[in-house]
Structures are given as structure tokens and as C-alpha cells.
C-alpha atoms as a PDB file:
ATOM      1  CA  UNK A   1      77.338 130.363 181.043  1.00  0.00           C
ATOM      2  CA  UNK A   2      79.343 133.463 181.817  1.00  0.00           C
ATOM      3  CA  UNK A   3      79.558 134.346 178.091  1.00  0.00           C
ATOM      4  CA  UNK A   4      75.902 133.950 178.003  1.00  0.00           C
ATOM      5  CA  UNK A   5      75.618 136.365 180.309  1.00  0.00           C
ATOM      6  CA  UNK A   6      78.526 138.838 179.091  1.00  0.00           C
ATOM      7  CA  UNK A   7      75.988 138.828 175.660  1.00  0.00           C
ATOM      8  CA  UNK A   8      72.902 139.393 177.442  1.00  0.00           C
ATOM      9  CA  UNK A   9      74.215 142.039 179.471  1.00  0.00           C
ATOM     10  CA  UNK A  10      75.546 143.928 176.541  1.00  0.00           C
ATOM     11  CA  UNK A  11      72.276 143.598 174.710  1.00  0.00           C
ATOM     12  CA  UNK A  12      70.384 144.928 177.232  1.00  0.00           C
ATOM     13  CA  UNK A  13      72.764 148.730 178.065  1.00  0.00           C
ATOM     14  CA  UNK A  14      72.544 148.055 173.630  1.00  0.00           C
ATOM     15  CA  UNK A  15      76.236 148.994 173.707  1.00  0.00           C
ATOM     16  CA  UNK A  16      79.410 146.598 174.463  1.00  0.00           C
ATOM     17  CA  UNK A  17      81.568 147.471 177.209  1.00  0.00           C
ATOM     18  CA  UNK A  18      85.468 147.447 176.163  1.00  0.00           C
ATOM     19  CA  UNK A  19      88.400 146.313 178.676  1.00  0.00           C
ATOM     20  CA  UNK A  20      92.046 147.266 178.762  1.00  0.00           C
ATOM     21  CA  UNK A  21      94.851 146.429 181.304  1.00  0.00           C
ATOM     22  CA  UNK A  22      97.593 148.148 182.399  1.00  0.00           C
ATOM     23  CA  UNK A  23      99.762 149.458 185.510  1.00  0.00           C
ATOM     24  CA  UNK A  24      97.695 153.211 184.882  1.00  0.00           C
ATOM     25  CA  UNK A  25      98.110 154.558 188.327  1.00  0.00           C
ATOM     26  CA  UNK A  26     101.819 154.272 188.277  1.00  0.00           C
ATOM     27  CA  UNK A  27     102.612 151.031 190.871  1.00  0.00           C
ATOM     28  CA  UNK A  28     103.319 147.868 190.299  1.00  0.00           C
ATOM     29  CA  UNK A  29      99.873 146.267 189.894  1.00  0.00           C
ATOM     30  CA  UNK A  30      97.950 145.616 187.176  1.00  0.00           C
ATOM     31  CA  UNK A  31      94.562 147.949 186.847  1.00  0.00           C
ATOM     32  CA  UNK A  32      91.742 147.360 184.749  1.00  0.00           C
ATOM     33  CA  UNK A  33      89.953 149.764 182.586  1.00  0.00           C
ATOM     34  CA  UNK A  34      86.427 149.148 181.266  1.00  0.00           C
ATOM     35  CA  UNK A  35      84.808 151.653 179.022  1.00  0.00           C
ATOM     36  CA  UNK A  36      81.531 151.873 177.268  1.00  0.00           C
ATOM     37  CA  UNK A  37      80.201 154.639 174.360  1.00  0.00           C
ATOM     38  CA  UNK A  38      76.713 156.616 175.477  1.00  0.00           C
ATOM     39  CA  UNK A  39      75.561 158.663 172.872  1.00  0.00           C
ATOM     40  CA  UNK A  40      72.552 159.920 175.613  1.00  0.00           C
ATOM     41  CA  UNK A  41      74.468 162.164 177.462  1.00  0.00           C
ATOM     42  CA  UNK A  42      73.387 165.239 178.786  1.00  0.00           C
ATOM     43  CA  UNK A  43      77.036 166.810 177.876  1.00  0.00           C
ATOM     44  CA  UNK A  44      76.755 165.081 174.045  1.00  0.00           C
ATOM     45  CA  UNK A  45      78.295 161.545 173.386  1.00  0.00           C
ATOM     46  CA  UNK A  46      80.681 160.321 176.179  1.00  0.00           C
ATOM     47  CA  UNK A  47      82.846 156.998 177.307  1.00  0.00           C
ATOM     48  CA  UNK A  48      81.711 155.890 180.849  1.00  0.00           C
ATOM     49  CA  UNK A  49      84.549 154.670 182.266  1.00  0.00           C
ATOM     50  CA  UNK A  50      85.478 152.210 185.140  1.00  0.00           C
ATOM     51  CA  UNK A  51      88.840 151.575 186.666  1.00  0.00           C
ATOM     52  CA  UNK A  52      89.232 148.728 189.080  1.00  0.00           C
ATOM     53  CA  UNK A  53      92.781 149.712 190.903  1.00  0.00           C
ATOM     54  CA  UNK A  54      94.183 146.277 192.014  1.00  0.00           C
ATOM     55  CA  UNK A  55      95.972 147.592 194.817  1.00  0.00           C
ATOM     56  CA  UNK A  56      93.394 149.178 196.496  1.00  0.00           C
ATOM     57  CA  UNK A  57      90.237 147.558 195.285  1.00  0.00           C
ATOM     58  CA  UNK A  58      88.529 150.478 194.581  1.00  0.00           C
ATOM     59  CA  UNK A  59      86.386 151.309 191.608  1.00  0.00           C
ATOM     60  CA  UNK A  60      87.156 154.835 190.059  1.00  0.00           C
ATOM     61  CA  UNK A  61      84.672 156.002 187.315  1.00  0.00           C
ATOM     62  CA  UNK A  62      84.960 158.688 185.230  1.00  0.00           C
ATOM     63  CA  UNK A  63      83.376 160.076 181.450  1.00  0.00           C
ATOM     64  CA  UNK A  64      85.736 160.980 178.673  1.00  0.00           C
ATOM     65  CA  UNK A  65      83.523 163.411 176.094  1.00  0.00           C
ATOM     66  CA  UNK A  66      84.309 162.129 172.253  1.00  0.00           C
ATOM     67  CA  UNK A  67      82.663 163.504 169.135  1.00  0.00           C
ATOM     68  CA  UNK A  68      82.152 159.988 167.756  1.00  0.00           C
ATOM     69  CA  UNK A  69      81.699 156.556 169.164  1.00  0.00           C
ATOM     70  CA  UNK A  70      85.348 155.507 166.951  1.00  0.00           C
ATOM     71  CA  UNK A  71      87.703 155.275 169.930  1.00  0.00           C
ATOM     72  CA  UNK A  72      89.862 153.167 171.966  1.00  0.00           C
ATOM     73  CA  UNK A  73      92.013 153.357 175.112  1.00  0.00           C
ATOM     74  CA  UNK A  74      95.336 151.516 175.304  1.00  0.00           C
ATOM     75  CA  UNK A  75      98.306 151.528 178.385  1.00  0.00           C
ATOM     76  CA  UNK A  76     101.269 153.619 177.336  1.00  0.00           C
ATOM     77  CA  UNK A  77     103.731 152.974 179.862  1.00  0.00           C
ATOM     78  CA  UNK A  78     103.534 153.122 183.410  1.00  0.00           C
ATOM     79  CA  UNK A  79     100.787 155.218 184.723  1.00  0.00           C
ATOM     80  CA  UNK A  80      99.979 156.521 181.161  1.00  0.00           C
ATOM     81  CA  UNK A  81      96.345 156.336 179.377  1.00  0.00           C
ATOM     82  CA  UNK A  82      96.523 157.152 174.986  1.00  0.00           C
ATOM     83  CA  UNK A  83      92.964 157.768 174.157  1.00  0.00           C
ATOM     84  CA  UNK A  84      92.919 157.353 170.183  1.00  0.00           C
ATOM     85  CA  UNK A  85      89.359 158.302 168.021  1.00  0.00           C
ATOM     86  CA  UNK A  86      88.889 158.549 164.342  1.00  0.00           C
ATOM     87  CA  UNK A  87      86.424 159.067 161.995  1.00  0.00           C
ATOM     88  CA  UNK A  88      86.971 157.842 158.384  1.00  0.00           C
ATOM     89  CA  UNK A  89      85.966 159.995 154.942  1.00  0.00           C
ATOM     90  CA  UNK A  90      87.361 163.083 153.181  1.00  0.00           C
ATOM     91  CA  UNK A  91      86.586 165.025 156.341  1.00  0.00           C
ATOM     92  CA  UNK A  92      88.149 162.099 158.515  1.00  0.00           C
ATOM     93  CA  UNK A  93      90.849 162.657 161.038  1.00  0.00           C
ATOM     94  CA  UNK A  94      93.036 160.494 163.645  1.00  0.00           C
ATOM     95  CA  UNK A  95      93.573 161.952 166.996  1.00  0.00           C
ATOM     96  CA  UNK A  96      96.029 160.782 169.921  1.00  0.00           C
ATOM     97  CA  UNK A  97      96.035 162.247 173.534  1.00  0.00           C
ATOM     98  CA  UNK A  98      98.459 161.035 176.320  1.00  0.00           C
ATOM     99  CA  UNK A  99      97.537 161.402 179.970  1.00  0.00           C
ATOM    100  CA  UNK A 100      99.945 160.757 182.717  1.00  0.00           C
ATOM    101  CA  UNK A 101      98.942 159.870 186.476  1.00  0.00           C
ATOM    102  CA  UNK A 102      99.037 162.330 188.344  1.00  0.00           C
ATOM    103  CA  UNK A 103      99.303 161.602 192.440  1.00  0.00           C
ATOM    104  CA  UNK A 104      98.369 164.750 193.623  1.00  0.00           C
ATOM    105  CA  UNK A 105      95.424 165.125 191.413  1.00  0.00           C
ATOM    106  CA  UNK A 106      94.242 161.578 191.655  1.00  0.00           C
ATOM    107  CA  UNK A 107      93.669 161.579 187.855  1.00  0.00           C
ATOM    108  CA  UNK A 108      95.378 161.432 184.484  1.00  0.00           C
ATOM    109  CA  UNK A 109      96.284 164.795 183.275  1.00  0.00           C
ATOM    110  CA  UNK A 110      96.444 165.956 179.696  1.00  0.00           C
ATOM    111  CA  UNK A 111     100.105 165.757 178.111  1.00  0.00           C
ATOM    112  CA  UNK A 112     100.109 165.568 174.639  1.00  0.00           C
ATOM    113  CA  UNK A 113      97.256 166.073 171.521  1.00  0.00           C
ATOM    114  CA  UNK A 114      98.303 164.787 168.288  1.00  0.00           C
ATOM    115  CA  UNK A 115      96.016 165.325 164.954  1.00  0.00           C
ATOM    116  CA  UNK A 116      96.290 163.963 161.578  1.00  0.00           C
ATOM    117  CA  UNK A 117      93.987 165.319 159.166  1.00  0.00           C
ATOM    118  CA  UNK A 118      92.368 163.362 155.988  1.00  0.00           C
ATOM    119  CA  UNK A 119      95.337 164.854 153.897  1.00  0.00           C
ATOM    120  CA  UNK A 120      97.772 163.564 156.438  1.00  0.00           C
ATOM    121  CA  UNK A 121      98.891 166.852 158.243  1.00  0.00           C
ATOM    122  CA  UNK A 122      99.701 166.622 161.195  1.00  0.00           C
ATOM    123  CA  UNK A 123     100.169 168.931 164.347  1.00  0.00           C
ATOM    124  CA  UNK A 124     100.808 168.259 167.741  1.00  0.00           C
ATOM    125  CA  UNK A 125     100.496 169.912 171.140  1.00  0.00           C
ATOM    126  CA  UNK A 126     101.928 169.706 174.227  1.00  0.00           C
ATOM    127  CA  UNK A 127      99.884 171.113 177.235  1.00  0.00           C
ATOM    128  CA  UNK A 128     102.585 172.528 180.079  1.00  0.00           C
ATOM    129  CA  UNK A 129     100.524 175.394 180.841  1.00  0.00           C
ATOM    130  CA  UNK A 130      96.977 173.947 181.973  1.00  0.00           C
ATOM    131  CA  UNK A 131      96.168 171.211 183.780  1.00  0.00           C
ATOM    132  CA  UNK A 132      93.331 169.525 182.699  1.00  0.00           C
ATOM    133  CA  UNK A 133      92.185 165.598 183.638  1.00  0.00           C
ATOM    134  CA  UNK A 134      91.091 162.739 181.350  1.00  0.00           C
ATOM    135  CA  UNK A 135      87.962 163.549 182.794  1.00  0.00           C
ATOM    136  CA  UNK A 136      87.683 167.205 181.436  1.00  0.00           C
ATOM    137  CA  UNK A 137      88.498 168.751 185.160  1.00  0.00           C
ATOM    138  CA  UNK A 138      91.022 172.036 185.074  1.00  0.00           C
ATOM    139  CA  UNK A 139      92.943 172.434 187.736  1.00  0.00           C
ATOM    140  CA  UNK A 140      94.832 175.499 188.932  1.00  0.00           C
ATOM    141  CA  UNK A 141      98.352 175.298 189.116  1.00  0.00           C
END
């Protein structure tokens, strides 16, 4: 019955939501992190995303802007999001970013990029000098 109604639910928002779990906000209990591609977004195509935090029982949503809907989310460690999106062909590319939890911003901030291009270059980036959410926010330092 629940599957049933896992299916119709999908069919009806026409796109499937994905889950992950993981300790993302840096305790020691276990968060989960639903996300869902919308290609109808005002700001171009988009995850919605929902964390349920476990230890407080509070829903957190936020968007993560993508240029195609080939992406996933995965836990990297404690209190760390990798977002990874590709897009296949002769112009196709892999791309990697790590976010770690920050407390005082209440939000995952940008740590690392890595790229590898369809002739397998890569290049990597480390962001020290902005701060910038999984959500797109800046902050000031």
C-alpha cells in the first residue's frame, strides 16, 4: 500500500523524489536528505531539497541551482554534503563540490569544486576566501 502510494505521488509532482542519509549537521544522529529536480524554476532548473534533522525534528528546505537534471547528493563524512552532476557527450563534464556544516551559518558552506572535462582534465578549487552556502547564499566574513 505504501509503495502504491510512493508511485502515485511521484507521478503526480511527474518527477521522483531521491533520499540520502547521513550525520550532515555534524552530531551524532542520523539526518535525512530528500531531493527532487524542477526544471520550472523561476531561477532556471533547481533541486528542492528537504532535510529532516533527527535531533531536532525540524524540516530544513533549501534549492541547489544545477544546469542539468544529472545529479546526486551523497554523505561525505560527518557534517559534509558532495553534490556530484554530469552530463555525458563530447561536451560532457563531471563535477564534485564539498560543503561542510557550518554552525554559525546554519548551512553547508562551499569547500571544494572539482571539474573533469570530456578529455579528462581536471582542475580543482578550493574556496577560503568567500563564503557561500549549498543554497547559493554569500556571506560576509
Amino acid at each position: 500500500m505504501l509503495s502504491l502510494l510512493l508511485l502515485f505521488g511521484s507521478m503526480s509532482y511527474g518527477q521522483e523524489s531521491k533520499m540520502v542519509t547521513g550525520y550532515f549537521d555534524n552530531d551524532t544522529v542520523i539526518d535525512t536528505l530528500y531531493y527532487k529536480f524542477n526544471i520550472d524554476s523561476a531561477n532556471g532548473p533547481i533541486y528542492q531539497c528537504t532535510m529532516i534533522r533527527s535531533d531536532k525534528k525540524e524540516k530544513l528546505s533549501f534549492d541547489i541551482g544545477v544546469a542539468f537534471k544529472s545529479f546526486q547528493v551523497s554523505n561525505c563524512g560527518k557534517g559534509c554534503i558532495e553534490t556530484y552532476q554530469w552530463k555525458t557527450g563530447m561536451d560532457g563534464f563531471e563535477e564534485y563540490k564539498t560543503y561542510k556544516y557550518c554552525k554559525e551559518y546554519d548551512n553547508w558552506i562551499l569547500k571544494k569544486e572539482r571539474t573533469l572535462d570530456a578529455d579528462g582534465k581536471e582542475k580543482t578549487t578550493t574556496h577560503k576566501k568567500t563564503i557561500t552556502g549549498i543554497d547559493g547564499r554569500e556571506y560576509k566574513k
